[in-house]
N, C-alpha and C. Protein backbone atom coordinates (compact mmCIF):
# COMPACT_ATOMS: atom_id res chain seq x y z
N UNK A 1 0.84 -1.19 0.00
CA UNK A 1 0.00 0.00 0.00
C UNK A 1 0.88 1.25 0.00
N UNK A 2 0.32 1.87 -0.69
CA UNK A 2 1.11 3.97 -0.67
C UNK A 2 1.26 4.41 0.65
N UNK A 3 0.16 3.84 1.35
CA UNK A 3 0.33 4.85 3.01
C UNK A 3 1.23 3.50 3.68
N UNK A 4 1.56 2.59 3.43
CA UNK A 4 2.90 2.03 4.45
C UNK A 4 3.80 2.31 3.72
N UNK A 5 4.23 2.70 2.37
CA UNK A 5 5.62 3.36 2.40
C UNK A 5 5.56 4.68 2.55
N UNK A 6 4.55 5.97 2.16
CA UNK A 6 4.89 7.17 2.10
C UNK A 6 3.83 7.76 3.41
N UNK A 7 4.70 8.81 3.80
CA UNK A 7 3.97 9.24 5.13
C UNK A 7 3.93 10.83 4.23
N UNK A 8 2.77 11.40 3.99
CA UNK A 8 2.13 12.24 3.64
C UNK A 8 2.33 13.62 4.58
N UNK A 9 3.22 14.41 4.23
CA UNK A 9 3.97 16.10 4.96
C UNK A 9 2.79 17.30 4.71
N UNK A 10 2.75 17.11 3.33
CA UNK A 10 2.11 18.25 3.11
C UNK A 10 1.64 18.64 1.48
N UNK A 11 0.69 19.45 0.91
CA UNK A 11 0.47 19.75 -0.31
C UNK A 11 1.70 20.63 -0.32
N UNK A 12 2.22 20.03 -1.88
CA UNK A 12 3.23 21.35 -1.94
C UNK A 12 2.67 22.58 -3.69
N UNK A 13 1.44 21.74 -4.34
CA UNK A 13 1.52 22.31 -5.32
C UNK A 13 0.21 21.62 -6.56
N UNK A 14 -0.40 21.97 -7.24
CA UNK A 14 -1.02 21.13 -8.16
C UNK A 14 -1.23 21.58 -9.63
N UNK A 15 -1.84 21.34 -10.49
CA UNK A 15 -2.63 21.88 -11.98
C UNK A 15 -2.85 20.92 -12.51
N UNK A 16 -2.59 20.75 -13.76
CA UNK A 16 -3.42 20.28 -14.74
C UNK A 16 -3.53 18.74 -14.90
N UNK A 17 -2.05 18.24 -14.54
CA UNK A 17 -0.85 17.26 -14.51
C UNK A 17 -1.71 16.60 -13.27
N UNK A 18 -1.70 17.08 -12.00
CA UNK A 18 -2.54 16.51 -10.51
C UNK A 18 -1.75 17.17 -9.98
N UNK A 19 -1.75 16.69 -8.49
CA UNK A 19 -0.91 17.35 -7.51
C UNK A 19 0.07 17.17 -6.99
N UNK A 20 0.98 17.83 -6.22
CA UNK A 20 2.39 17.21 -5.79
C UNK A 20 2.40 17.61 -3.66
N UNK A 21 2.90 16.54 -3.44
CA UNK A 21 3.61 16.45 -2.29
C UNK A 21 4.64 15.77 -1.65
N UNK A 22 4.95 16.96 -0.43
CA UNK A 22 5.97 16.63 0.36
C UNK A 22 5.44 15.42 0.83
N UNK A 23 6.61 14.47 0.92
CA UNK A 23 6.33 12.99 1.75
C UNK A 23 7.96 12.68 2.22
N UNK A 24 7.84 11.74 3.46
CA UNK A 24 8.51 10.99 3.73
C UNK A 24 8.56 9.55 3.40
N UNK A 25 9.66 9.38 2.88
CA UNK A 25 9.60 7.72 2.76
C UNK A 25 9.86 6.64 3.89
N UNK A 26 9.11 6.29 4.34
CA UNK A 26 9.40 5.50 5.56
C UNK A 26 10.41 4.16 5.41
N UNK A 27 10.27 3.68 4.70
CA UNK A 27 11.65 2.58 4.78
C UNK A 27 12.84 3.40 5.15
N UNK A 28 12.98 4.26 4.28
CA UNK A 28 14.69 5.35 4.55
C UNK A 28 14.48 6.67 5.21
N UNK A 29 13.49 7.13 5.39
CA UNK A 29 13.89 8.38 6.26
C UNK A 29 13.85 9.68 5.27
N UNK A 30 14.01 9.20 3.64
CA UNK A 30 14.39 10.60 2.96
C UNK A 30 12.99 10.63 2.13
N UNK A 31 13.00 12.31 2.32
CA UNK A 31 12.18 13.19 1.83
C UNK A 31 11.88 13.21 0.69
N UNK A 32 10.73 13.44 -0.31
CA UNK A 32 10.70 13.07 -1.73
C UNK A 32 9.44 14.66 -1.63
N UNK A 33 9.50 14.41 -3.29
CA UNK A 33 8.30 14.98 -4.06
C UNK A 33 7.37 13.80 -4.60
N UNK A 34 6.31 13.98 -4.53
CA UNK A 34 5.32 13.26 -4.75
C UNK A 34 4.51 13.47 -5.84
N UNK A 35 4.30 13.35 -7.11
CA UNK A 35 3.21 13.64 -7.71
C UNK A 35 2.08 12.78 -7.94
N UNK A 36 0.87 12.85 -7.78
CA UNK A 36 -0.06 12.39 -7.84
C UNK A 36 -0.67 12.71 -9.10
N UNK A 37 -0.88 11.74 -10.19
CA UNK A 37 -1.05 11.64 -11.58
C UNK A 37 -2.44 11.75 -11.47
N UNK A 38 -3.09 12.75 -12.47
CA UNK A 38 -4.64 12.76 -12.50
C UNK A 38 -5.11 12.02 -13.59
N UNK A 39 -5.62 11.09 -13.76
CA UNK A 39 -6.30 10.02 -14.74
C UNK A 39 -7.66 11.41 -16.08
N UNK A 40 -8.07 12.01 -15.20
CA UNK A 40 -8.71 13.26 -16.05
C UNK A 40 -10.10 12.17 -16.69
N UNK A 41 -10.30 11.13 -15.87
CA UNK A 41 -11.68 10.13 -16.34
C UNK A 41 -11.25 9.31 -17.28
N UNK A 42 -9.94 9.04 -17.88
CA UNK A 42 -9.76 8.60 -19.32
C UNK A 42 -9.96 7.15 -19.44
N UNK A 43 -10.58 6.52 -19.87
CA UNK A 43 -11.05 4.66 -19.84
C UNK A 43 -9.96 4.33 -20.18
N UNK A 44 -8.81 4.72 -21.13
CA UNK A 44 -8.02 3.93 -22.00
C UNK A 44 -6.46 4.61 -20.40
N UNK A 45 -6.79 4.39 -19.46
CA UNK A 45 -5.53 5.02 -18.75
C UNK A 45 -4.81 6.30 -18.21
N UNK A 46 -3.86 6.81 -18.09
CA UNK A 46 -3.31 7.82 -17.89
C UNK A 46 -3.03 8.75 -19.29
N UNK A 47 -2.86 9.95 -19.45
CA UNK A 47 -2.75 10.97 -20.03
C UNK A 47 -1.41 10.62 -21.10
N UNK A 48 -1.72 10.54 -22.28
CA UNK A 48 -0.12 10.26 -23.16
C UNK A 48 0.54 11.31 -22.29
N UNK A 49 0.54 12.33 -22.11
CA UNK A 49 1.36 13.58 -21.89
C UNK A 49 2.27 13.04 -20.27
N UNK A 50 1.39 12.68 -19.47
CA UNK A 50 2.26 11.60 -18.41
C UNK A 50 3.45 11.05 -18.46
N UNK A 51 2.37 9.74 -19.46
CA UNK A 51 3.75 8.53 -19.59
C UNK A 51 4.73 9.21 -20.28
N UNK A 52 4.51 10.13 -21.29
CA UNK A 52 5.38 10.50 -22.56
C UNK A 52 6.97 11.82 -21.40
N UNK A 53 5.98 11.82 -20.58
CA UNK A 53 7.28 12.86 -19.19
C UNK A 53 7.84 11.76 -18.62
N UNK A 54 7.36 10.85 -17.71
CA UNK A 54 8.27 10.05 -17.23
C UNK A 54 8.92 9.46 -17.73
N UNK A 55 8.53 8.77 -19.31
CA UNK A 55 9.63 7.93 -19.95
C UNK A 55 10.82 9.11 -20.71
N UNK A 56 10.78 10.46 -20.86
CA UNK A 56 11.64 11.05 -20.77
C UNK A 56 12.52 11.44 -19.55
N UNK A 57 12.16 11.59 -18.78
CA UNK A 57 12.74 12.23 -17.14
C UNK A 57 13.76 10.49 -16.84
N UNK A 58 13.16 9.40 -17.05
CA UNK A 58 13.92 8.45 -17.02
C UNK A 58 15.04 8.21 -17.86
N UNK A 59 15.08 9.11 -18.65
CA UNK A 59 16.57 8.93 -19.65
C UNK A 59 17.31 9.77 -19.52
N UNK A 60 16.95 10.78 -18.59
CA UNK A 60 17.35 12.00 -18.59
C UNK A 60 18.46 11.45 -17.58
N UNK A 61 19.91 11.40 -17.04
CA UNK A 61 20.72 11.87 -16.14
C UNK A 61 21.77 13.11 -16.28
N UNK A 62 20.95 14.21 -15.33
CA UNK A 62 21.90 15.57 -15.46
C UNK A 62 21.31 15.92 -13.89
N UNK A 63 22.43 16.97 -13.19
CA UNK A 63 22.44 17.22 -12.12
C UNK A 63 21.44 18.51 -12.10
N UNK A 64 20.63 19.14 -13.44
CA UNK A 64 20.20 20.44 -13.21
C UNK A 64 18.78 19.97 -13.88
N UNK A 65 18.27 18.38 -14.01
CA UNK A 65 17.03 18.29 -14.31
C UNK A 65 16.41 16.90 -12.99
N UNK A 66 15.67 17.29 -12.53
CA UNK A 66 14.68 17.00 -11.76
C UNK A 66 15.23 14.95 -12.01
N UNK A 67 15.47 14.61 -10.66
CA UNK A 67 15.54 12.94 -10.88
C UNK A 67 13.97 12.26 -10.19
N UNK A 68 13.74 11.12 -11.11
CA UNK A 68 12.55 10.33 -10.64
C UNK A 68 13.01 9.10 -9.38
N UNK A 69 12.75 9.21 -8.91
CA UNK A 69 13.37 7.73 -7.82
C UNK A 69 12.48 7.04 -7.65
N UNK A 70 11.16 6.84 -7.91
CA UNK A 70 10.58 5.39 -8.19
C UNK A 70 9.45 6.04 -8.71
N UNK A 71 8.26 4.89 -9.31
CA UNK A 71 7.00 5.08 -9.60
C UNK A 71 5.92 4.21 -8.88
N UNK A 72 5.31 4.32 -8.09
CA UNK A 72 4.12 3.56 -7.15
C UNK A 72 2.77 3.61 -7.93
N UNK A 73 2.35 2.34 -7.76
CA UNK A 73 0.86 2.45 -8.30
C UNK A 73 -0.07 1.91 -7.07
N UNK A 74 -1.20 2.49 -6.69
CA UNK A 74 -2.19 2.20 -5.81
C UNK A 74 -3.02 1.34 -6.53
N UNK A 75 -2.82 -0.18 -5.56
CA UNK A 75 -3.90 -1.11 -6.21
C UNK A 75 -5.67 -0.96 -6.17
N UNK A 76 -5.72 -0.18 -5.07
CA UNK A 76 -6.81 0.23 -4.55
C UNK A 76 -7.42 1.06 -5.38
N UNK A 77 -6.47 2.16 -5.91
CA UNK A 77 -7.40 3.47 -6.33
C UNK A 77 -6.82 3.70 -7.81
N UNK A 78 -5.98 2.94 -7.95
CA UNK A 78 -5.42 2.75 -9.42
C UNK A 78 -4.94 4.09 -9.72
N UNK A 79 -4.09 4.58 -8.92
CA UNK A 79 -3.50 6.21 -8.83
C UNK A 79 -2.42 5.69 -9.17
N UNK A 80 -1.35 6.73 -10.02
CA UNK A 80 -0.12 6.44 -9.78
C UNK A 80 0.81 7.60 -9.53
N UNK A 81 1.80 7.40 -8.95
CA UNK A 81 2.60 8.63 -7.77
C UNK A 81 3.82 8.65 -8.41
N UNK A 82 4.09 9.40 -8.86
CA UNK A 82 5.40 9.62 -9.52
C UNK A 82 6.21 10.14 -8.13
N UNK A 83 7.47 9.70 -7.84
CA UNK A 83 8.31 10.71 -6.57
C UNK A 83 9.73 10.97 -7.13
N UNK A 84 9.80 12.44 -7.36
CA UNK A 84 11.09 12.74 -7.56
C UNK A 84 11.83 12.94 -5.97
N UNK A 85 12.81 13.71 -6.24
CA UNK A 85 14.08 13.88 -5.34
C UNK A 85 13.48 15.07 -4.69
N UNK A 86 13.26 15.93 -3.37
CA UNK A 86 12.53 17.21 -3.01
C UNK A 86 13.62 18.64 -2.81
N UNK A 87 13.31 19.12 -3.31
CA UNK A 87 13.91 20.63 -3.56
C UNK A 87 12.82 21.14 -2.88
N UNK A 88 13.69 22.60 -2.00
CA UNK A 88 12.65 23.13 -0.64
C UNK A 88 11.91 24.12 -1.34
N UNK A 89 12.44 24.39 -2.91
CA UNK A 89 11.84 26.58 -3.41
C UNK A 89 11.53 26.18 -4.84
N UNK A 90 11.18 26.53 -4.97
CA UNK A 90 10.78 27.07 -6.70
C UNK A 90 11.30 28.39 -6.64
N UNK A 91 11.46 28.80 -7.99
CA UNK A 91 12.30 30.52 -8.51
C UNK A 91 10.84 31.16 -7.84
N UNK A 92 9.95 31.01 -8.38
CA UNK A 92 8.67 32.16 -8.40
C UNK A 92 8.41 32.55 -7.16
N UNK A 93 8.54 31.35 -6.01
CA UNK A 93 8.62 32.28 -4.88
C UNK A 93 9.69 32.95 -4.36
N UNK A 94 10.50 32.51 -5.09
CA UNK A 94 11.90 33.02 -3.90
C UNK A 94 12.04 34.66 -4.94
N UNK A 95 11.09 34.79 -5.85
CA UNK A 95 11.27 35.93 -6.80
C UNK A 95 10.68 37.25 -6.18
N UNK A 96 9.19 36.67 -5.56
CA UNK A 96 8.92 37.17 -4.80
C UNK A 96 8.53 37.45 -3.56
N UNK A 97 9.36 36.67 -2.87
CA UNK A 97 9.85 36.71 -1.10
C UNK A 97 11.30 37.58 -0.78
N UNK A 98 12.04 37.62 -1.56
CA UNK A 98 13.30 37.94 -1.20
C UNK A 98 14.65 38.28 -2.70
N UNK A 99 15.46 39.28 -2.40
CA UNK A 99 15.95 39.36 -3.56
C UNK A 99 17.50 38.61 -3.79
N UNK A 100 17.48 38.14 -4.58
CA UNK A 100 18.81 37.11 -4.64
C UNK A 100 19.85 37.81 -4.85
N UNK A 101 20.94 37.63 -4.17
CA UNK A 101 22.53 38.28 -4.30
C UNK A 101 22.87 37.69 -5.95
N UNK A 102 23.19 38.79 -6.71
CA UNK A 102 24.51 38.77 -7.55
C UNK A 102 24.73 37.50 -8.07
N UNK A 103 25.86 36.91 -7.46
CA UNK A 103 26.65 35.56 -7.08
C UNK A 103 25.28 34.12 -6.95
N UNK A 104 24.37 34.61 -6.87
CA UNK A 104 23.31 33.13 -6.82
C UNK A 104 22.92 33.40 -7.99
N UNK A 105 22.31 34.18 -7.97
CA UNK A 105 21.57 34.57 -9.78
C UNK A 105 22.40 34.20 -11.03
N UNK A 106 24.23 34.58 -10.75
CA UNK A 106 25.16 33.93 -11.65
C UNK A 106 24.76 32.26 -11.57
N UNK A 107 25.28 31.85 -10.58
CA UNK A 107 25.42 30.50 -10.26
C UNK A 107 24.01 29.45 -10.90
N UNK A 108 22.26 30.03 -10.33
CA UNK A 108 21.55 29.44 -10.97
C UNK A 108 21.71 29.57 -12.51
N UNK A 109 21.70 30.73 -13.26
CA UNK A 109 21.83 31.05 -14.81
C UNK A 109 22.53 29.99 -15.36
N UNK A 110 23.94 29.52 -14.59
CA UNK A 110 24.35 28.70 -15.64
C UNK A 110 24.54 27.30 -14.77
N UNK A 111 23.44 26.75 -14.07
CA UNK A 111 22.75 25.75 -13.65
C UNK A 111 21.83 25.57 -14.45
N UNK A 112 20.60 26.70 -14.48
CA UNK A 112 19.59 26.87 -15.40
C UNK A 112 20.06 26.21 -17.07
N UNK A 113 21.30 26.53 -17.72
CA UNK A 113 21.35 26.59 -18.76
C UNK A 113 22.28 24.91 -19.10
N UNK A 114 23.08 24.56 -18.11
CA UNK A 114 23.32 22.87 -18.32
C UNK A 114 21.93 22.59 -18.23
N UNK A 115 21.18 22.24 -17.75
CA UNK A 115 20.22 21.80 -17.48
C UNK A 115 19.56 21.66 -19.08
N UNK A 116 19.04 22.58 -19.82
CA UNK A 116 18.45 22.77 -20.85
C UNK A 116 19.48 22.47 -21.79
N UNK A 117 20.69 22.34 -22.09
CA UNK A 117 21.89 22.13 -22.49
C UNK A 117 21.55 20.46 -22.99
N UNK A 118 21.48 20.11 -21.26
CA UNK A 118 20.88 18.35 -21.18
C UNK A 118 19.73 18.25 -21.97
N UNK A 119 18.98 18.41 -22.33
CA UNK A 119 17.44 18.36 -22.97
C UNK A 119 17.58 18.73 -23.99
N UNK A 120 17.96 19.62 -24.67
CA UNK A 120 18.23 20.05 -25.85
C UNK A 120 19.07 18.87 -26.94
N UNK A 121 20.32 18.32 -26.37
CA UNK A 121 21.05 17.48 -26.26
C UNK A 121 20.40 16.12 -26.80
N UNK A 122 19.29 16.12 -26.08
CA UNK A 122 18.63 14.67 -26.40
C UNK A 122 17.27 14.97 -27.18
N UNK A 123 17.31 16.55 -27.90
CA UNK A 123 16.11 16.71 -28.74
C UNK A 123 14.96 16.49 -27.94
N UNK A 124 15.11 17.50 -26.56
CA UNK A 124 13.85 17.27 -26.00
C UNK A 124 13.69 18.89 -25.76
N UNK A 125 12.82 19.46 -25.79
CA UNK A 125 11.85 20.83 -26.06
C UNK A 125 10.85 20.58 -24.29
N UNK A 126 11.46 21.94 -23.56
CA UNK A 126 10.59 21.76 -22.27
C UNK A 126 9.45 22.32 -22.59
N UNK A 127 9.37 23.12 -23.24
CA UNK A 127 7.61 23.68 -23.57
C UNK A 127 6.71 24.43 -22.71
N UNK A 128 7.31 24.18 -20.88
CA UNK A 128 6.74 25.19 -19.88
C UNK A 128 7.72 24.96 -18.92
N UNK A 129 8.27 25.91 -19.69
CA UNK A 129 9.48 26.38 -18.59
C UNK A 129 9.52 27.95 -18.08
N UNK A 130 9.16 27.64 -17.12
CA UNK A 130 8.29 28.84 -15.87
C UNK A 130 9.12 28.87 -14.88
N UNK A 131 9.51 30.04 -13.83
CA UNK A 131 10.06 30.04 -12.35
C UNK A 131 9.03 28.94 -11.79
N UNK A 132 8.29 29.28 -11.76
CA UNK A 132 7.31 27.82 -10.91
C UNK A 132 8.07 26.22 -11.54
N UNK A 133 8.30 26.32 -12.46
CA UNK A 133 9.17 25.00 -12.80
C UNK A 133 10.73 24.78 -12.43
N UNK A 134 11.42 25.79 -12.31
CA UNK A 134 12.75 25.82 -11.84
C UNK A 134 13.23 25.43 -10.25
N UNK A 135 13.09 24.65 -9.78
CA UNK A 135 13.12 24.55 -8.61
C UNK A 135 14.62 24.08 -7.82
N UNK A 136 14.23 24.66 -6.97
CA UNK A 136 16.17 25.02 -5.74
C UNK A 136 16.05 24.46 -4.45
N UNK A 137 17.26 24.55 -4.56
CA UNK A 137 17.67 23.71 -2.85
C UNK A 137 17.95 24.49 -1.71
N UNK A 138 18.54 24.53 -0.67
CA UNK A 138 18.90 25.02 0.21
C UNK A 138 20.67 25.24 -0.01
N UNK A 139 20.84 24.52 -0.71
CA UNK A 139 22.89 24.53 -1.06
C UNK A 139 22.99 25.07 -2.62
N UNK A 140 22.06 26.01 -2.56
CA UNK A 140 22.23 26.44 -4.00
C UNK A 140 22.03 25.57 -5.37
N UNK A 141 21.54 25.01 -5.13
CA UNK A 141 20.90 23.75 -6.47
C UNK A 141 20.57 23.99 -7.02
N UNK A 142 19.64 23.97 -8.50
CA UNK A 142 18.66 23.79 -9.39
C UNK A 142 18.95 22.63 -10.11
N UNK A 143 17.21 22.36 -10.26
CA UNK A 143 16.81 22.35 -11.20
C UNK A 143 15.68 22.23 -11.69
N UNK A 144 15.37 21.96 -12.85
CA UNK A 144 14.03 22.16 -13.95
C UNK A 144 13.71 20.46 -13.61
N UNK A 145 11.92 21.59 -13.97
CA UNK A 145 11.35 20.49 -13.66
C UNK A 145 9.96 20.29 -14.83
């Protein structure tokens, strides 16, 4: 079951895609992102636009694009939970909470730009790439998501 491995923190976010949350993983202790895949009623399954992200994000290894660390399916509710790796900020708030020194704004820019570097690379087109999609760490991290 989803609720004996993931212990449920908090909403961190949702739209079109479904919603995402903070969780703990209880076997290990570490913190994830959670997305909760919205089916949108479809008889024939999940959304091409879904599968067609995760089976990209799974080929993807770069330090400035978003990693998947497993995929869970609820037998019960036939949900499935995508969990990446958890980054504490997105750009859009930290854009407008507080103003970034100089020296970070360098540092994300050309975080920001390996990142898309990576994707580009493999003829992949992000298509909504938003501060709400850019998301950061506490040690100065990014990445796209």
């Amino acid at each position: 079951k989803v609720q004996d491995m993931l212990e449920n923190i908090g909403k961190v976010g949702e739209g079109g895609y479904g919603e995402v949350f903070k969780a703990r993983i209880k076997p290990t202790g570490k913190i994830c992102a959670v997305k909760k895949l919205l089916r949108n009623h479809e008889k024939e399954g999940f959304p091409i636009t879904s599968i067609r992200e995760i089976k990209l994000l799974r080929e993807i290894n770069s330090p400035n694009v978003v990693n998947i660390l497993d995929i869970v399916t609820s037998s019960e509710t036939e949900n499935v939970f995508v969990l990446f790796e958890y980054m504490e900020h997105d750009l859009d708030g930290l854009m407008h909470s507080t103003q970034l020194p100089p020296h970070h704004v360098k540092c994300y820019i050309k975080q920001m730009l390996e990142g898309l570097q990576c994707l580009h690379s493999k003829r992949i087109m992000h298509r909504d790439l938003k501060p709400s999609n850019i998301l950061l760490n506490n040690k100065e991290g990014l990445k796209i998501c």
